[in-house]
N, C-alpha and C. Protein backbone atom coordinates (compact mmCIF):
# COMPACT_ATOMS: atom_id res chain seq x y z
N UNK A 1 51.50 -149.42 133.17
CA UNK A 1 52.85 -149.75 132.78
C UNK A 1 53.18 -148.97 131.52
N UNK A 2 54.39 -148.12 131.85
CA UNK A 2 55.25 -147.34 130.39
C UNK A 2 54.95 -148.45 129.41
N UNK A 3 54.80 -147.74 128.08
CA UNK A 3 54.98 -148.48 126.84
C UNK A 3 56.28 -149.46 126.70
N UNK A 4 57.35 -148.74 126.90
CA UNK A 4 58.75 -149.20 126.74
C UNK A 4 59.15 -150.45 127.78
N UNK A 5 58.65 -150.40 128.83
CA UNK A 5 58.38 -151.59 129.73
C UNK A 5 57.56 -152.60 129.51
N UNK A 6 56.63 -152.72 129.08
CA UNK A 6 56.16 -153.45 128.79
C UNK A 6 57.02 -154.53 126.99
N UNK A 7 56.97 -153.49 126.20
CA UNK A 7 57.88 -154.45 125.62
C UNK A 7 59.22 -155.29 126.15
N UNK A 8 60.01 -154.47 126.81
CA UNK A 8 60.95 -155.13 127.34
C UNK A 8 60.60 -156.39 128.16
N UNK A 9 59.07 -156.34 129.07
CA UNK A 9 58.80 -157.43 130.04
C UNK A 9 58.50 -158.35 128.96
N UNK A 10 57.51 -158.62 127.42
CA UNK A 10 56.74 -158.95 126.99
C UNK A 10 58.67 -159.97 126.06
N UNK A 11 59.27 -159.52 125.94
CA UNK A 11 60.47 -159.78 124.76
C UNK A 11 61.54 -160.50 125.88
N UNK A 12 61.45 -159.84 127.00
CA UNK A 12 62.59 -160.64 128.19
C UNK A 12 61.83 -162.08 128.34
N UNK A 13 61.03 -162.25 128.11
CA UNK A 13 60.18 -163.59 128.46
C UNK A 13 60.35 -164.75 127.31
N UNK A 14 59.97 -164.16 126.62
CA UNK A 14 59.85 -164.79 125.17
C UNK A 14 60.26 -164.32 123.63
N UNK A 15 61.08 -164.25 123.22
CA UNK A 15 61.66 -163.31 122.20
C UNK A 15 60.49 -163.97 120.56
N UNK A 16 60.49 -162.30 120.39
CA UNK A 16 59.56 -163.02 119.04
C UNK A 16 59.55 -161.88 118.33
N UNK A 17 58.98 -162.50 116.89
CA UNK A 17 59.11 -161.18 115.49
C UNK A 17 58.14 -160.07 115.60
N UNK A 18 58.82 -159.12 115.04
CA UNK A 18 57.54 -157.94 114.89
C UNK A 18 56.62 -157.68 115.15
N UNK A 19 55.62 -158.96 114.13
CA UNK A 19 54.30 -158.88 114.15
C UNK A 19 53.94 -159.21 115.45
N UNK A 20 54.31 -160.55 116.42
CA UNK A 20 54.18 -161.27 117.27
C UNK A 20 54.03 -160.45 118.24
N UNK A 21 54.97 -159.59 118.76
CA UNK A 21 55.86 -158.82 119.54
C UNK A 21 53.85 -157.38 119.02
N UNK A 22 53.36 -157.14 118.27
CA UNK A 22 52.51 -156.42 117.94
C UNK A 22 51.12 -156.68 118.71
N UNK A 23 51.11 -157.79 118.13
CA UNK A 23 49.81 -158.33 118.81
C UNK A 23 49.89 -158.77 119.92
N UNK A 24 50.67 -158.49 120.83
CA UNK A 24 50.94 -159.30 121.99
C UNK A 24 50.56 -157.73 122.87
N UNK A 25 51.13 -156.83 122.42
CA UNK A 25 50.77 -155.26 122.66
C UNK A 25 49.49 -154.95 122.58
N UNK A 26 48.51 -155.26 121.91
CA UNK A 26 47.16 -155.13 121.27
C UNK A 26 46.25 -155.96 121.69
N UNK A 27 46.79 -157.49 122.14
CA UNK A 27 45.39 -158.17 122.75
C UNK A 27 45.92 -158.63 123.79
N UNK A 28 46.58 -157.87 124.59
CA UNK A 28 47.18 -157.72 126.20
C UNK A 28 46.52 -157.21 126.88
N UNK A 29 45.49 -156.38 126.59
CA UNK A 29 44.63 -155.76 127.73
C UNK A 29 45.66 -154.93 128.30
N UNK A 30 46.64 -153.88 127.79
CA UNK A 30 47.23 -153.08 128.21
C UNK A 30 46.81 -151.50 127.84
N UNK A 31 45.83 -151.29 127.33
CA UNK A 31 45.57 -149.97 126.82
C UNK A 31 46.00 -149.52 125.50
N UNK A 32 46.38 -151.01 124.72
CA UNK A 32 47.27 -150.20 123.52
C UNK A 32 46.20 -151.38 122.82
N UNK A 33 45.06 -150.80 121.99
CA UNK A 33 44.55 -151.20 121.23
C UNK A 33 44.85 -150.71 120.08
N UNK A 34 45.48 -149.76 119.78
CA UNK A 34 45.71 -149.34 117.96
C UNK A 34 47.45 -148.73 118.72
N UNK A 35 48.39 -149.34 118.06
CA UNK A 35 50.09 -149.09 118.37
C UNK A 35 50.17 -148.34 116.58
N UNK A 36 50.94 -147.37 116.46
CA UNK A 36 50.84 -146.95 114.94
C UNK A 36 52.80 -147.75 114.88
N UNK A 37 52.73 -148.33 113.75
CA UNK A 37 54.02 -149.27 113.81
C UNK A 37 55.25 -148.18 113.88
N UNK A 38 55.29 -146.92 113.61
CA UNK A 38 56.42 -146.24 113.86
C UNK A 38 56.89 -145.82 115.23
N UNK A 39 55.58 -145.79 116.14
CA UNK A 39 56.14 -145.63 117.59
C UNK A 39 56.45 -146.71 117.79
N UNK A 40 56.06 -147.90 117.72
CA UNK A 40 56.87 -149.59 117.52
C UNK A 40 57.91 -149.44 117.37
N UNK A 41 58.38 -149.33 116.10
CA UNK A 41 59.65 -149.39 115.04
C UNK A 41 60.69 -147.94 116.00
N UNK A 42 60.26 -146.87 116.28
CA UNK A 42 61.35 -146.37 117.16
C UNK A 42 61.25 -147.11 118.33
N UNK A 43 60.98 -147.10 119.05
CA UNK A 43 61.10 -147.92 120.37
C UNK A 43 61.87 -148.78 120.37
N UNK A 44 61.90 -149.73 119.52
CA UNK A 44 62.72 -150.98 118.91
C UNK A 44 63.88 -150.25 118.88
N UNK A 45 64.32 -149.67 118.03
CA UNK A 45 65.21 -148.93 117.53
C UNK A 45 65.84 -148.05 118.55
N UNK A 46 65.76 -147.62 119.50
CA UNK A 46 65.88 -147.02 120.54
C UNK A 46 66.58 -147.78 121.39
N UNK A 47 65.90 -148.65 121.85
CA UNK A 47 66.59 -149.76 122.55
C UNK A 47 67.88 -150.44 121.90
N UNK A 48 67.71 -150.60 120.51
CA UNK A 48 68.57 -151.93 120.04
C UNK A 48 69.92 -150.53 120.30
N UNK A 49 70.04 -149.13 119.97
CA UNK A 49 71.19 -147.99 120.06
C UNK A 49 71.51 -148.23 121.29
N UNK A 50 70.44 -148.42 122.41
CA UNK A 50 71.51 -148.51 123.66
C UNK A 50 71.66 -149.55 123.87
N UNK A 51 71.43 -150.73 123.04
CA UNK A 51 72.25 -152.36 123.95
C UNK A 51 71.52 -153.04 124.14
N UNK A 52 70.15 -152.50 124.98
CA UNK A 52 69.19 -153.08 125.63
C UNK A 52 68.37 -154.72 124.86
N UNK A 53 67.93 -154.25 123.61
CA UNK A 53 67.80 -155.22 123.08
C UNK A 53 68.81 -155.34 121.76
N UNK A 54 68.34 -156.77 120.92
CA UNK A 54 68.70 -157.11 119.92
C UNK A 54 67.99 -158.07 118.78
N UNK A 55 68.52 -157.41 117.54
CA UNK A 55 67.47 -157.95 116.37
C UNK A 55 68.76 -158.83 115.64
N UNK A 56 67.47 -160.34 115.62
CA UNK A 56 68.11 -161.65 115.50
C UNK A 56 67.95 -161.89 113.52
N UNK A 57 68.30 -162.94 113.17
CA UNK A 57 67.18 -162.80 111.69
C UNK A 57 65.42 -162.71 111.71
N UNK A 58 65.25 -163.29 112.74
CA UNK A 58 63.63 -163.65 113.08
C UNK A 58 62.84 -163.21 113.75
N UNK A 59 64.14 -162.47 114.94
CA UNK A 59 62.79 -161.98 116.17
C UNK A 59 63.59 -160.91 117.31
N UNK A 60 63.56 -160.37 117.98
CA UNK A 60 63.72 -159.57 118.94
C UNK A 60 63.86 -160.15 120.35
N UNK A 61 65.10 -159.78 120.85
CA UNK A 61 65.20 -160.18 122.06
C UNK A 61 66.04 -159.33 123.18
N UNK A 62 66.20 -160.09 124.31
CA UNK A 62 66.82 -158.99 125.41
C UNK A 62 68.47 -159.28 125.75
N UNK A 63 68.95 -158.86 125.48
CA UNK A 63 70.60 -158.29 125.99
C UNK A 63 70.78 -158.66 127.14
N UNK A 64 71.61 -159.29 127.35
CA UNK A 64 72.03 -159.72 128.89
C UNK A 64 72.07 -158.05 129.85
N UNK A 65 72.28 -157.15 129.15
CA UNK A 65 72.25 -155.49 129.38
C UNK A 65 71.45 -155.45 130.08
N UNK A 66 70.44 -155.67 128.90
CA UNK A 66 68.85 -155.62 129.02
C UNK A 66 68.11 -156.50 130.02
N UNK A 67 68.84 -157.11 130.27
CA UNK A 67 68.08 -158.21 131.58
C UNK A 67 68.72 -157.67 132.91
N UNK A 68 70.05 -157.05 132.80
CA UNK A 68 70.48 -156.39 133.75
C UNK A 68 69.22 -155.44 134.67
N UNK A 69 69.15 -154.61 133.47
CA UNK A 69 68.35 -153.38 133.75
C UNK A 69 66.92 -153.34 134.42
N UNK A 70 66.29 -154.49 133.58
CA UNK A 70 64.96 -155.12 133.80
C UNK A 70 64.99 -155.64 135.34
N UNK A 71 66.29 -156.11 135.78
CA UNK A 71 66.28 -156.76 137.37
C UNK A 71 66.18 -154.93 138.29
N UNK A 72 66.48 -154.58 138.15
CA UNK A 72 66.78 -153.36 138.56
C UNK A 72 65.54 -152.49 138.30
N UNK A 73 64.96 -152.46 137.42
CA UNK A 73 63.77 -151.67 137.09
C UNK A 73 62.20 -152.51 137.75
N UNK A 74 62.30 -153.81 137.30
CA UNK A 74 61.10 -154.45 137.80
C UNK A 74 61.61 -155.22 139.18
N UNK A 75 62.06 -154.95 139.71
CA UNK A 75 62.39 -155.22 141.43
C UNK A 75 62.93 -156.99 141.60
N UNK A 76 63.09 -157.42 140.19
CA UNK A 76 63.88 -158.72 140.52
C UNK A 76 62.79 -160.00 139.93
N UNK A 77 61.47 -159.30 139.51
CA UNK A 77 60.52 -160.50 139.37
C UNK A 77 60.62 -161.27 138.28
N UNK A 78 60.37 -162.77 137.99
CA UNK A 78 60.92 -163.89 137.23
C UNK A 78 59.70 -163.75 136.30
N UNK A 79 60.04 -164.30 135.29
CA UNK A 79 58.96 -163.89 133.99
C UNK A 79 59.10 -165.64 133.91
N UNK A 80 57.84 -166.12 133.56
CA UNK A 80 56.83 -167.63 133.68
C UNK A 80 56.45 -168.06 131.91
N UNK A 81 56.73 -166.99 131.10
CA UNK A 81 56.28 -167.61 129.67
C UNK A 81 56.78 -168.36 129.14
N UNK A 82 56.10 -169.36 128.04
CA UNK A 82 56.66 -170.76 127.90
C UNK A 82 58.10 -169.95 126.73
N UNK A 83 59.24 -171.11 127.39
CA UNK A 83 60.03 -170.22 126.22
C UNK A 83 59.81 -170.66 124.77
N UNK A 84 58.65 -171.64 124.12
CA UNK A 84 59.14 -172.00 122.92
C UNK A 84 57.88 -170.95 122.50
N UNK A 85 57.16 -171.00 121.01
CA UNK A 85 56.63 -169.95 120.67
C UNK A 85 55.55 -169.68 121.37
N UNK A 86 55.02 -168.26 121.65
CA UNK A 86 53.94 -168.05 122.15
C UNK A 86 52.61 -168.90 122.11
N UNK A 87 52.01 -169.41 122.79
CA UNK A 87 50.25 -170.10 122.94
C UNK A 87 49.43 -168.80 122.72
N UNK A 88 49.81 -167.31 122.64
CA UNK A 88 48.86 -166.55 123.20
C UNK A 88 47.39 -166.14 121.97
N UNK A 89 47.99 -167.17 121.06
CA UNK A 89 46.94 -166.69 119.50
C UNK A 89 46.63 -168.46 118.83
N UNK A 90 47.02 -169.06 119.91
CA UNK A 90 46.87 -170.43 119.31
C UNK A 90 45.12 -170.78 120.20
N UNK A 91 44.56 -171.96 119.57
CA UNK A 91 43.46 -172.35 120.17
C UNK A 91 43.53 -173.32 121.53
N UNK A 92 43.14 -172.71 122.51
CA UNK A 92 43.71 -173.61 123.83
C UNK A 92 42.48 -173.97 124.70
N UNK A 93 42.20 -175.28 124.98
CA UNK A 93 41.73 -176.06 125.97
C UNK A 93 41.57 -175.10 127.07
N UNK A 94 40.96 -173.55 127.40
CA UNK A 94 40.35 -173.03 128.31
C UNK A 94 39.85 -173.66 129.72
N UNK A 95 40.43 -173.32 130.75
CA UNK A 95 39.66 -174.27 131.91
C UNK A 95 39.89 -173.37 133.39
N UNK A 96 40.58 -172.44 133.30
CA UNK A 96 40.78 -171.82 134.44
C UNK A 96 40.29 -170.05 134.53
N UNK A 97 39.78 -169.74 135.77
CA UNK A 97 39.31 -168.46 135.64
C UNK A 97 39.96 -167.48 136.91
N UNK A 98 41.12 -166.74 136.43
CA UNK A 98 41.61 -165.67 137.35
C UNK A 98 41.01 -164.64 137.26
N UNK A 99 40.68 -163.99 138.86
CA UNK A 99 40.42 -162.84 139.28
C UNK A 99 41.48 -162.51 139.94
N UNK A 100 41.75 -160.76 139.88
CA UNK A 100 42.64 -160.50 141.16
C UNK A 100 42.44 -159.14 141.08
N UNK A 101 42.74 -158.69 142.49
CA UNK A 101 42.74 -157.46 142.88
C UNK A 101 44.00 -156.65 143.69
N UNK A 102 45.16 -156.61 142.81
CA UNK A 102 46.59 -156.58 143.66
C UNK A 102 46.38 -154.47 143.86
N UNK A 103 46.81 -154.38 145.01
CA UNK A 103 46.86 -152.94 145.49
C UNK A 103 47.56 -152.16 144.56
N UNK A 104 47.52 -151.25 144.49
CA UNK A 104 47.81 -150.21 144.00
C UNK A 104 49.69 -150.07 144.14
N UNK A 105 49.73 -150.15 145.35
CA UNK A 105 51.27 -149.68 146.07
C UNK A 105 52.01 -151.09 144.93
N UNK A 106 51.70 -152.34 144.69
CA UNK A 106 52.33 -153.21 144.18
C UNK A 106 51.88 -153.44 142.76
N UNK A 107 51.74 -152.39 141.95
CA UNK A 107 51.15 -152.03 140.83
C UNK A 107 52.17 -153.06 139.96
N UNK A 108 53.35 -152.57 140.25
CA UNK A 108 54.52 -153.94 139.01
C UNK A 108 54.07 -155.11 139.17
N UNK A 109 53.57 -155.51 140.31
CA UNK A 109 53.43 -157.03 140.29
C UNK A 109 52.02 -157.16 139.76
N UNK A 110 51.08 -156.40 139.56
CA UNK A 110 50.11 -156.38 139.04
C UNK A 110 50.16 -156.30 137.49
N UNK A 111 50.99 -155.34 136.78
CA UNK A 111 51.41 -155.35 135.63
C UNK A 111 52.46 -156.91 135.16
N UNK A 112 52.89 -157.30 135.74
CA UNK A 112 53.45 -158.57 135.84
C UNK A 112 52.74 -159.66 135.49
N UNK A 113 51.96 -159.82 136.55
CA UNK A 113 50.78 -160.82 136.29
C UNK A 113 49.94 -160.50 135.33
N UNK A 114 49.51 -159.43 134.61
CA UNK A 114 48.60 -159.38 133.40
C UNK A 114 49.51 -159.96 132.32
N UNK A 115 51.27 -159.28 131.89
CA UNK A 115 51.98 -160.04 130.93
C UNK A 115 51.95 -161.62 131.08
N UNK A 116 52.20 -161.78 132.30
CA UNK A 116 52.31 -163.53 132.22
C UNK A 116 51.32 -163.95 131.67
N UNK A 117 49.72 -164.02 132.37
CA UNK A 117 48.63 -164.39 131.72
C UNK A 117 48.52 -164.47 130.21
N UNK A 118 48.94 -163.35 129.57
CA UNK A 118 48.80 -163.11 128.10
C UNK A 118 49.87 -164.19 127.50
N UNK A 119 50.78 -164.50 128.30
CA UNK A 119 52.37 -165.26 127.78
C UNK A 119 51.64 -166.83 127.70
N UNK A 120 50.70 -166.81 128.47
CA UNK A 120 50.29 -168.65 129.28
C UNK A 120 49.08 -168.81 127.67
N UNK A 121 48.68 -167.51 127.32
CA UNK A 121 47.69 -167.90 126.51
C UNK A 121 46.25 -167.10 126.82
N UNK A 122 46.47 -166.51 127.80
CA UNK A 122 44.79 -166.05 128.65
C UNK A 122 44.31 -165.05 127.98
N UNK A 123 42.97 -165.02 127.62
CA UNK A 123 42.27 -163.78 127.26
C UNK A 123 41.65 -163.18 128.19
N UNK A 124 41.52 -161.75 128.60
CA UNK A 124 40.89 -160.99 129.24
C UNK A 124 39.68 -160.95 129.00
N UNK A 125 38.51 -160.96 130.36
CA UNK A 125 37.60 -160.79 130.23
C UNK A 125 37.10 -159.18 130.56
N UNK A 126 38.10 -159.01 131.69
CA UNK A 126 37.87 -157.17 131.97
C UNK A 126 39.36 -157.18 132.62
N UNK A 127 39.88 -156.08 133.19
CA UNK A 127 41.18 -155.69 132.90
C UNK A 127 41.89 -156.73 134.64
N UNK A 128 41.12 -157.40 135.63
CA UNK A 128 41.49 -157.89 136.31
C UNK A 128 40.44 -159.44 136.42
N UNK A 129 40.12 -160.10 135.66
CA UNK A 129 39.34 -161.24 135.43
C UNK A 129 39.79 -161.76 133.95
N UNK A 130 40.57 -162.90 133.92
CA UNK A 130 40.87 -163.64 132.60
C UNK A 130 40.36 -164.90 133.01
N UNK A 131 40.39 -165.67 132.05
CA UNK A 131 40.09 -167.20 131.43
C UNK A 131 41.18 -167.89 129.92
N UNK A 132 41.58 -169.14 130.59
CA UNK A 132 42.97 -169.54 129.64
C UNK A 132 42.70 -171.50 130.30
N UNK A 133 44.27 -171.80 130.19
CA UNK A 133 44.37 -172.78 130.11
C UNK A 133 45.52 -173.32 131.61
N UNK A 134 45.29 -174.59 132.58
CA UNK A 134 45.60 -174.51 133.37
C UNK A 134 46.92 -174.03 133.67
N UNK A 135 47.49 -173.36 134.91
CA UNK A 135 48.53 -172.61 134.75
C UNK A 135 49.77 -173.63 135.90
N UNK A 136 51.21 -173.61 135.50
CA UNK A 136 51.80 -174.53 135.87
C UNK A 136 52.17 -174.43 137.08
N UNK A 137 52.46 -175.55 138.36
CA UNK A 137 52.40 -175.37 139.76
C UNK A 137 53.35 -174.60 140.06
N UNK A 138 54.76 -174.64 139.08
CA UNK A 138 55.81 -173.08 139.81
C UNK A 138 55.23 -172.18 139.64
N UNK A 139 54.68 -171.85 138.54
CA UNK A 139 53.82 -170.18 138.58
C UNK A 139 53.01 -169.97 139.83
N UNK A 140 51.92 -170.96 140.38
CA UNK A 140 51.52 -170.86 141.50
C UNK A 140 52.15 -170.61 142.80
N UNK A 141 52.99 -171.74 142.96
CA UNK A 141 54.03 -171.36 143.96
C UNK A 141 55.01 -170.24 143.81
N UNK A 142 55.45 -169.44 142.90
CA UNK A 142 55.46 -168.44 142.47
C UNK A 142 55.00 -166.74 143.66
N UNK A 143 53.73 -167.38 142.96
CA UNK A 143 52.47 -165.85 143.60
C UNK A 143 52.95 -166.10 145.14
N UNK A 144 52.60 -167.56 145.82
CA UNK A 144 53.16 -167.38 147.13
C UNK A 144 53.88 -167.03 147.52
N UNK A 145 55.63 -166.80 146.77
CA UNK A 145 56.72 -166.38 147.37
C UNK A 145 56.59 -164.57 147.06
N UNK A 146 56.00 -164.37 145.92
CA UNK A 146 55.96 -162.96 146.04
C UNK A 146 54.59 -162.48 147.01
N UNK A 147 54.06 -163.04 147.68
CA UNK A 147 52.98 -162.85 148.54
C UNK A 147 51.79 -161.68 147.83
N UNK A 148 51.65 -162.39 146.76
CA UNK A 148 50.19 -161.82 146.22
C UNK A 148 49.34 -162.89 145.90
N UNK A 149 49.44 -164.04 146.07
CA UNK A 149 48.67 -164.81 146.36
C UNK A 149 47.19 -164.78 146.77
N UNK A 150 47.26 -163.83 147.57
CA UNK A 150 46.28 -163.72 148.37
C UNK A 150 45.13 -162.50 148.33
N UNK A 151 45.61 -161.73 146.62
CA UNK A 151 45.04 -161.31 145.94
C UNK A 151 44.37 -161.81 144.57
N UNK A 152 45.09 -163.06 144.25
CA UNK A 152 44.87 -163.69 143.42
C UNK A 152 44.05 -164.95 144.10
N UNK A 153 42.90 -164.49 142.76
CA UNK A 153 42.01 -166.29 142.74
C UNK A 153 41.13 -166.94 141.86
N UNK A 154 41.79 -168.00 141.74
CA UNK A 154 41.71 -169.30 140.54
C UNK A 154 40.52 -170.09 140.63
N UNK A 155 39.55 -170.36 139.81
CA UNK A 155 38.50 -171.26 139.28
C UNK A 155 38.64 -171.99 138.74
N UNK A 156 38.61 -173.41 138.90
CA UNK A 156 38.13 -174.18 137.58
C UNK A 156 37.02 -174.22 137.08
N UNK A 157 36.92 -174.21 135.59
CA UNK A 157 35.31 -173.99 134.95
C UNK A 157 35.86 -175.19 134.20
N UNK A 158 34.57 -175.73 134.56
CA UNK A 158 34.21 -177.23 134.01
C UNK A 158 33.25 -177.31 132.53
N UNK A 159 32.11 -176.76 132.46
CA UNK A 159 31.40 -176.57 131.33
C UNK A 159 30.63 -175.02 131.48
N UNK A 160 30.04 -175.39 130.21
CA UNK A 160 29.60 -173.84 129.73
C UNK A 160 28.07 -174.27 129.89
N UNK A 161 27.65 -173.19 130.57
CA UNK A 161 25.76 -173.74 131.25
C UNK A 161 24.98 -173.53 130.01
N UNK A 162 25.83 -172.66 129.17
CA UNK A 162 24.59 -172.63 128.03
C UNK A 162 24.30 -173.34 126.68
N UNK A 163 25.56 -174.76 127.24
CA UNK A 163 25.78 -175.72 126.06
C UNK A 163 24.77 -176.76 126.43
């Protein structure tokens, strides 16, 4: 997933400040482990010149423009993050373990499902296997209507064998 997409998916979901909006880039398991804040800060800036987004007193968010565009660019898919502040750096009651293996040809919905995960709270264990906190039954029913379901699959982990 483009850099510039991904913020837009990561900010259409959940609008948040700078820093937030940083680390959400960085412990996403998206390939962007070191962002230098000026390719940040244009990007931002880029967007806010054409409409797309907008800077609030507090935080960054998406333009009805910008949600336009996003339907049109990401093929219509509904973004699942909680809207009040991110869980994704808070300490969470861990209990569920996704694997998935979505094809290649449906790569957005694959990039999709890694943002959500990160939105719910999930840490990556490798770039298609996370562990987080249970995930809510529309999100599930969800995967069924976009029929990747059936690339996706959920564990409950009960305890840790080496406690």
């Amino acid at each position: 997933m483009k850099f510039r997409d991904l913020i837009l998916l990561i900010l259409s979901s959940n609008p948040c400040a700078y820093k937030e909006l940083r680390m959400r880039l960085i412990h996403g398991d998206y390939g962007y482990e070191e962002i230098k804040n000026r390719t940040l800060q244009r990007t931002l800036n880029r967007f806010k010149t054409k409409g797309i987004i907008k800077h609030k007193k507090t935080h960054w968010e998406v333009t009805i423009e910008g949600k336009e565009f996003m339907k049109i660019k990401n093929k219509g898919l509904r973004n699942f993050f909680p809207k009040t502040k991110s869980s994704a750096f808070k300490k969470v009651k861990s209990e569920v373990l996704v694997l998935f293996d979505i094809p290649e040809k449906e790569r957005y919905k694959r990039d999709w499902l890694r943002s959500e995960l990160v939105g719910f709270g999930f840490e990556s264990i490798q770039r298609s296997v996370w562990f987080g906190p249970k995930l809510p039954k529309e999100f599930l029913e969800y995967l069924i209507e976009q029929k990747i379901k059936q690339y996706v699959h959920m564990f409950k982990v009960s305890k840790d064998v080496f406690q």
